[in-house]
N, C-alpha and C. Protein backbone atom coordinates (compact mmCIF):
# COMPACT_ATOMS: atom_id res chain seq x y z
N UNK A 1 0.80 -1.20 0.00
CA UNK A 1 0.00 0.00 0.00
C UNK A 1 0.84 1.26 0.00
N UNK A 2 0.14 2.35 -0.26
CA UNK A 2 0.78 3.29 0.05
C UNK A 2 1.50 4.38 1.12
N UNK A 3 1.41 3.57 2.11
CA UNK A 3 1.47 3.76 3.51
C UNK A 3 3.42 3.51 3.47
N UNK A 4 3.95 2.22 2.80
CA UNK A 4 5.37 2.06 2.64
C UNK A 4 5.77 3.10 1.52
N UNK A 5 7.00 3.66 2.36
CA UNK A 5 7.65 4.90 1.39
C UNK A 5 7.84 4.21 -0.06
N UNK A 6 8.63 2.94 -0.59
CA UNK A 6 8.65 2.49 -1.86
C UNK A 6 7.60 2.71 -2.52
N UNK A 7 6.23 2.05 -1.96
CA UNK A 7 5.26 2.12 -2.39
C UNK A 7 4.83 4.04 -3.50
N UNK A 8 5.29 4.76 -2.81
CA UNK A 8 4.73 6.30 -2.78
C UNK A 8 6.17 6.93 -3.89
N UNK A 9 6.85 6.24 -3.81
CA UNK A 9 8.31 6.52 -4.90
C UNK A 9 7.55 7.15 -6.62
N UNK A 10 7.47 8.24 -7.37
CA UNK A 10 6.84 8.33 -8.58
C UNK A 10 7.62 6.92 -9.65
N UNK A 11 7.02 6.43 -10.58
CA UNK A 11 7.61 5.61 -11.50
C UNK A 11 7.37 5.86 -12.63
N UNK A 12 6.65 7.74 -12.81
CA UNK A 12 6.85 8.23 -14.34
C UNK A 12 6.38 9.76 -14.24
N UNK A 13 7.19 10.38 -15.31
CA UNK A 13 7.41 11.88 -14.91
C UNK A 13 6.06 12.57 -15.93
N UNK A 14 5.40 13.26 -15.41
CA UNK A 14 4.46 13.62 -16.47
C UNK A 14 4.42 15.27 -16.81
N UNK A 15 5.50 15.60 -17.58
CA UNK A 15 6.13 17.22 -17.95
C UNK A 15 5.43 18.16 -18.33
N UNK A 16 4.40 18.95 -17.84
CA UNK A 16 3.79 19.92 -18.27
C UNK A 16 4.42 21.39 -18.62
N UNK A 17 5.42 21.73 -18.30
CA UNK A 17 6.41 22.65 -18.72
C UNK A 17 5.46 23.48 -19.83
N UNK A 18 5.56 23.24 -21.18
CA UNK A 18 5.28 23.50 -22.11
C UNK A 18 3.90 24.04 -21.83
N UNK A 19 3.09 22.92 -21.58
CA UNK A 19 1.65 23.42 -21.35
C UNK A 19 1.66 25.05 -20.53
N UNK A 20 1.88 24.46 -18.92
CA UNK A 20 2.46 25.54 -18.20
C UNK A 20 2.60 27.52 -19.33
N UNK A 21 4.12 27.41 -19.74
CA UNK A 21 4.48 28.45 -20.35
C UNK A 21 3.40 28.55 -21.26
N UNK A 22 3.38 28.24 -22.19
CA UNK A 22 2.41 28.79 -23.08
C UNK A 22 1.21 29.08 -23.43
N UNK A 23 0.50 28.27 -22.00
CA UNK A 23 -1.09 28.59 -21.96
C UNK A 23 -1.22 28.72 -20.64
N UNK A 24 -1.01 28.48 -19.54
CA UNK A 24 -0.99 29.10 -18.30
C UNK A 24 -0.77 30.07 -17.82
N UNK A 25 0.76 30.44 -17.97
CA UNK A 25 1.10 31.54 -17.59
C UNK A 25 0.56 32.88 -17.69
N UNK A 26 0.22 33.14 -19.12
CA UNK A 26 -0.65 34.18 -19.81
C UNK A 26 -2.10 34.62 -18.97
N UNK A 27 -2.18 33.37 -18.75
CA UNK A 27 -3.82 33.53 -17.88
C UNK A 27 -3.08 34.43 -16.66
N UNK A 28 -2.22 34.10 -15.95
CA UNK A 28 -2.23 34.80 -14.66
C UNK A 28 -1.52 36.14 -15.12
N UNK A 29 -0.75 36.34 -16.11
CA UNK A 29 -0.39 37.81 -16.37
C UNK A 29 -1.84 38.42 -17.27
N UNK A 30 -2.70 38.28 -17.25
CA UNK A 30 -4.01 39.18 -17.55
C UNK A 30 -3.58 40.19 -17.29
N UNK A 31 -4.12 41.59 -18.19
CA UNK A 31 -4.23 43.31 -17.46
C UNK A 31 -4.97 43.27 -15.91
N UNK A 32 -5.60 42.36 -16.01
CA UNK A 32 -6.29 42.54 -14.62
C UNK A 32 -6.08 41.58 -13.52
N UNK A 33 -5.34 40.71 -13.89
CA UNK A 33 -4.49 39.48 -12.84
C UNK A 33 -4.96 38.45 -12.97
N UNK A 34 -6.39 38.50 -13.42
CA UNK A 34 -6.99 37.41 -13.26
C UNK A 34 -7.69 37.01 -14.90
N UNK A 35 -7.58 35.74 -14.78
CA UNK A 35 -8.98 35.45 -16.11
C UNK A 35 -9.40 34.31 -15.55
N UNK A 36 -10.92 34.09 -16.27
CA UNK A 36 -11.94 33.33 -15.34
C UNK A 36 -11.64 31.49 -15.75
N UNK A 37 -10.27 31.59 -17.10
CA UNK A 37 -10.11 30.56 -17.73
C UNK A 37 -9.56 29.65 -16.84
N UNK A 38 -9.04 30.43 -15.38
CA UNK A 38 -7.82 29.67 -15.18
C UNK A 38 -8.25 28.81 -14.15
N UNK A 39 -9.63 28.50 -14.02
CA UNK A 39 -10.58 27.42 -12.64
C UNK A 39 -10.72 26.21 -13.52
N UNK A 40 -10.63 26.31 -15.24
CA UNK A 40 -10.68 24.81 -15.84
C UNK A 40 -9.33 24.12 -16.06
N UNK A 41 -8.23 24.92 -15.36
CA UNK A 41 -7.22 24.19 -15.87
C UNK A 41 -6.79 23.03 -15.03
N UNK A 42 -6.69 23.42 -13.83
CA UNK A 42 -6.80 22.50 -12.84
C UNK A 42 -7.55 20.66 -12.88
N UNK A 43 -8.66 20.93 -12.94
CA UNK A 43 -9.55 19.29 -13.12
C UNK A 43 -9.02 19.02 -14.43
N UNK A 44 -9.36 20.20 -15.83
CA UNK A 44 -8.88 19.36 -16.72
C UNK A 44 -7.45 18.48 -16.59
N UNK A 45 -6.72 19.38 -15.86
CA UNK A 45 -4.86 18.60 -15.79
C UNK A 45 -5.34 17.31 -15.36
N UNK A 46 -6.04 17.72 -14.21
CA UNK A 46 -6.06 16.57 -13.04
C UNK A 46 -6.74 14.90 -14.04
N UNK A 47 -7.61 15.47 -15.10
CA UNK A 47 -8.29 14.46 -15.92
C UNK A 47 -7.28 14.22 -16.72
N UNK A 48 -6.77 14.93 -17.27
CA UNK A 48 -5.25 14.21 -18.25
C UNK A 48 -4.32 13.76 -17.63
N UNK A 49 -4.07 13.82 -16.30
CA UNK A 49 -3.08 12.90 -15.44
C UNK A 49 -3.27 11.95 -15.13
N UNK A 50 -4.81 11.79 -14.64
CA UNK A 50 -5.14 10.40 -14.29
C UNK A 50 -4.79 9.95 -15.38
N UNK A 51 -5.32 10.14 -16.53
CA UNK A 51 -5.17 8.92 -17.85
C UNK A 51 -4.01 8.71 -18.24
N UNK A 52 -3.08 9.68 -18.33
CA UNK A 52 -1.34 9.30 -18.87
C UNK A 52 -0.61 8.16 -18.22
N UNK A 53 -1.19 8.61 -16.42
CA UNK A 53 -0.42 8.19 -15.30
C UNK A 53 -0.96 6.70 -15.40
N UNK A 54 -1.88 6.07 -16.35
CA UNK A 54 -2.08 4.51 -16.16
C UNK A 54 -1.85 3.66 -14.93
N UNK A 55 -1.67 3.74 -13.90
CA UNK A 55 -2.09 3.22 -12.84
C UNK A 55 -0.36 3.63 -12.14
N UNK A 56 0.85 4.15 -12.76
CA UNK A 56 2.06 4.31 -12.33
C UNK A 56 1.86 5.56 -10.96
N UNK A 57 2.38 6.11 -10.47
CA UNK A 57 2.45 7.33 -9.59
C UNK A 57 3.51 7.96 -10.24
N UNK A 58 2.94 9.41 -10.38
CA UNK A 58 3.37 10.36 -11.57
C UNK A 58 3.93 11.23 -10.52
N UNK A 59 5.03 11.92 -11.52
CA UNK A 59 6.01 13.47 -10.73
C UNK A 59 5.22 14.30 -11.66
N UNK A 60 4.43 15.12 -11.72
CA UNK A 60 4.04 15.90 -12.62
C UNK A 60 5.03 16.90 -12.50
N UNK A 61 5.88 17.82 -13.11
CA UNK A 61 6.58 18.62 -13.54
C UNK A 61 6.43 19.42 -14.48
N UNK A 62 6.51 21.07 -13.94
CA UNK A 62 6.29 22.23 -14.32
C UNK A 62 5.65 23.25 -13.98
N UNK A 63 4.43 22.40 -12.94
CA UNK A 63 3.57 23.72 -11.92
C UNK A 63 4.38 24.39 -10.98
N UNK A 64 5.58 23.68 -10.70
CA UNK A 64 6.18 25.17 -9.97
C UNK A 64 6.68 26.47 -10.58
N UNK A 65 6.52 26.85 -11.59
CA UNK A 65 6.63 28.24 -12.36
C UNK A 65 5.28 28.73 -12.07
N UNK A 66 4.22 28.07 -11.26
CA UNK A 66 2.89 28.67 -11.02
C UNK A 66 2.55 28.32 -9.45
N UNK A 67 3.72 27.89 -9.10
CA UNK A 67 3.60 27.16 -7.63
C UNK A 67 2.51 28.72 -6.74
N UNK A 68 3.10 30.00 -7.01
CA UNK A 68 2.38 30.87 -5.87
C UNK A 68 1.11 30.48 -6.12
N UNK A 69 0.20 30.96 -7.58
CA UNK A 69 -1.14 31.06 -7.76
C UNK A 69 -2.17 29.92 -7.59
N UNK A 70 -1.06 28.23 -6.95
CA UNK A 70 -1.72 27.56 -6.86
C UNK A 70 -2.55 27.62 -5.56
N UNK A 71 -3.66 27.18 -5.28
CA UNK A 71 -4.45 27.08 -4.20
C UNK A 71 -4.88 25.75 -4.25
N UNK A 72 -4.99 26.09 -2.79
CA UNK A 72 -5.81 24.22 -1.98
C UNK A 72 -6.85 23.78 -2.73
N UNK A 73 -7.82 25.31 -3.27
CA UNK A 73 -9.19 24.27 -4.15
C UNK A 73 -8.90 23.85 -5.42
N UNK A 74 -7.74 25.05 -6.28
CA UNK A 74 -6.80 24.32 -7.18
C UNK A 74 -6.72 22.76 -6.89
N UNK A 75 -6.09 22.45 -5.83
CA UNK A 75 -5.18 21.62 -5.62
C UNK A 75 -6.17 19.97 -5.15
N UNK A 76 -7.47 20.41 -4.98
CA UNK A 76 -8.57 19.38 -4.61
C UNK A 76 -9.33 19.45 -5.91
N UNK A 77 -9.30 20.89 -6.96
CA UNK A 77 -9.99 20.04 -7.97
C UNK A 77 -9.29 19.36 -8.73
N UNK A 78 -7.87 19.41 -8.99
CA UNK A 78 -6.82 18.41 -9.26
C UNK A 78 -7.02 17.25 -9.20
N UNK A 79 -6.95 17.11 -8.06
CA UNK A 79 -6.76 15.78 -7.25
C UNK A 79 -8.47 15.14 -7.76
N UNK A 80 -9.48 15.77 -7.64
CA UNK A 80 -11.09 14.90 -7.90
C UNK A 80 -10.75 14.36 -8.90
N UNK A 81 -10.42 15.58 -10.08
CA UNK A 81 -9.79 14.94 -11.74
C UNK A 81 -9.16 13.86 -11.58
N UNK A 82 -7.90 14.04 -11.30
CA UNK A 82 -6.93 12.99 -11.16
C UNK A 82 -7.76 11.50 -10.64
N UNK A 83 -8.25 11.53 -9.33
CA UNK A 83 -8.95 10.02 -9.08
C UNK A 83 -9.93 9.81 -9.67
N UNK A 84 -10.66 10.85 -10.59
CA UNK A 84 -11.71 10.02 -11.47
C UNK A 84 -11.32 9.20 -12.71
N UNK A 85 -10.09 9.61 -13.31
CA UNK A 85 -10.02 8.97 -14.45
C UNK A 85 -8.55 7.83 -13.93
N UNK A 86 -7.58 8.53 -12.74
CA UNK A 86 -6.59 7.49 -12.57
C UNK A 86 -6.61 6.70 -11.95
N UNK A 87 -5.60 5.67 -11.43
CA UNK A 87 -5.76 4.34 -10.81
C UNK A 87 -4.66 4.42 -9.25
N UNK A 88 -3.87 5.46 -10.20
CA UNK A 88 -2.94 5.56 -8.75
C UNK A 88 -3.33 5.87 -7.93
N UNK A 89 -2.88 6.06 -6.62
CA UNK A 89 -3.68 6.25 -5.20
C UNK A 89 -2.96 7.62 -5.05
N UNK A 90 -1.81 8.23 -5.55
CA UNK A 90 -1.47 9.82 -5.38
C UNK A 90 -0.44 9.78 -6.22
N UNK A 91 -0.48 11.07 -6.29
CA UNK A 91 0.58 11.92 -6.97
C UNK A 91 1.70 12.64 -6.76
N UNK A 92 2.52 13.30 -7.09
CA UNK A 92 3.55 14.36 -6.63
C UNK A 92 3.52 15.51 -7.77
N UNK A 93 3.45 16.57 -7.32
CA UNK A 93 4.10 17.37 -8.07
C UNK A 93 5.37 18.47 -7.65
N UNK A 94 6.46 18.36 -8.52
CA UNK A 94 7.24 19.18 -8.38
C UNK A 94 7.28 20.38 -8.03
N UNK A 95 8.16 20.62 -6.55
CA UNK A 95 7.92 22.32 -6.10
C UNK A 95 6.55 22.53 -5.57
N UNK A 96 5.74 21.60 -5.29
CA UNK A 96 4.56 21.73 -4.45
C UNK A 96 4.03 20.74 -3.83
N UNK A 97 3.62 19.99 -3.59
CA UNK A 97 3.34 18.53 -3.15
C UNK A 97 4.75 18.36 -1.95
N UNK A 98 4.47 17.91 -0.34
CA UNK A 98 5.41 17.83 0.22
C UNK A 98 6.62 16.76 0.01
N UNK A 99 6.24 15.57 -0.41
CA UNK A 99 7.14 14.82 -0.71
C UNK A 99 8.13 15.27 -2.34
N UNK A 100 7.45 16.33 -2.83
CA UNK A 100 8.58 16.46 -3.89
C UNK A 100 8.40 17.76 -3.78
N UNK A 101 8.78 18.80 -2.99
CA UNK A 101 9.44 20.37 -3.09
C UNK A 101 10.31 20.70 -3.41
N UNK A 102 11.30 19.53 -3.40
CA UNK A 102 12.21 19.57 -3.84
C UNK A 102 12.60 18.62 -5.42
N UNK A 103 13.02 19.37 -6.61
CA UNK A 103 12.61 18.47 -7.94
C UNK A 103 13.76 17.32 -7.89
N UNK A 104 15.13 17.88 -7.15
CA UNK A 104 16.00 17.03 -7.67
C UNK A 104 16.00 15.74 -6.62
N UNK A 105 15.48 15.73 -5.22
CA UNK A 105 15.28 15.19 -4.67
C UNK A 105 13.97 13.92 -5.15
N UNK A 106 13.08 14.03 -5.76
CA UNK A 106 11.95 13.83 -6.28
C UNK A 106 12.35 12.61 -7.40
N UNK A 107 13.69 13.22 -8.55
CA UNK A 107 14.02 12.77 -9.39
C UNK A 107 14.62 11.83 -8.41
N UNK A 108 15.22 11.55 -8.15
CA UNK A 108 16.19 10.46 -7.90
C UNK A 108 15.75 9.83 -6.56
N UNK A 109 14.96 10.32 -6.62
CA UNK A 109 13.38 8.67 -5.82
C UNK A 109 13.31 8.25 -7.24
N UNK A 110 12.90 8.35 -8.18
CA UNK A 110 12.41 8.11 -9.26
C UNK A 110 13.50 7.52 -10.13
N UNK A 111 14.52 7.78 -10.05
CA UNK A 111 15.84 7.10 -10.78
C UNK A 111 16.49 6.03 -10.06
N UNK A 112 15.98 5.64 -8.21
CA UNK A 112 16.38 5.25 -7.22
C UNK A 112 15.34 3.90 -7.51
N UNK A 113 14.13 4.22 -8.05
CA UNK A 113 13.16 3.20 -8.19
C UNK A 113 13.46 2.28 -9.03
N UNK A 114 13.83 3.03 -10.28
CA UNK A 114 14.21 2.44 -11.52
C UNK A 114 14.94 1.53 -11.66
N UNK A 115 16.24 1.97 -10.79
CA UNK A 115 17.06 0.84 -10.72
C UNK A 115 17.26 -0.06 -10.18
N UNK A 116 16.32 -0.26 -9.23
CA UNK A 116 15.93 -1.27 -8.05
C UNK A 116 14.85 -2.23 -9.15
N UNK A 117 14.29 -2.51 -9.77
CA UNK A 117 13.26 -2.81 -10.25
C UNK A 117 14.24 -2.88 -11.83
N UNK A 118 15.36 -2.69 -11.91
CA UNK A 118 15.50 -2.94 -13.62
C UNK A 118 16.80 -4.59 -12.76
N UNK A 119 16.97 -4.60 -12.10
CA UNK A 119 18.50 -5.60 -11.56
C UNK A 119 17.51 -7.06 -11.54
């Protein structure tokens, strides 16, 4: 279960970077700070993670270039997305999520897994 640290180790990186910069960001630099676009991005992620993440536990990587503007209901409609369509029992994301605040630390759980499981 996920209760043993191995268990909770990510075993695939899911890079939103790109997404992030080029359609995120913009939303939060609005003339006015805000646009109303930026409450669907969240569940939608959370619905394209579950499905990429196929039952693995994902590092999602790249929301920390948005780490301030994220919020807790952000961060629960995420997560609804995420368990409706995925199988894993949680996630990490880079620079936010406590077990990976740290990315390079995060990675090499994840490179630490790999190689335990390739011998």
């Amino acid at each position: 279960g996920m209760h043993l640290d191995e268990n909770r180790i990510p075993t695939i990186v899911l890079d939103v970077r790109d997404l992030v910069e080029e359609h995120v960001i913009p939303l939060y630099n609005d003339d006015d700070g805000w646009d109303e676009h930026v409450d669907v991005i969240y569940p939608t992620l959370g619905y394209s993670c579950g499905n990429l993440a196929d039952g693995h536990v994902p590092l999602i990587v790249g929301l920390d270039a948005i780490a301030q503007f994220i919020s807790m209901d952000d961060l629960k409609a995420f997560s609804a997305a995420f368990g409706t369509t995925g199988t894993a029992a949680l996630f990490h994301m880079s620079g936010i999520t406590p077990e990976a605040k740290d990315l390079d630390h995060a990675f090499s759980q994840l490179w630490r897994n790999e190689y335990k499981h390739d011998k």
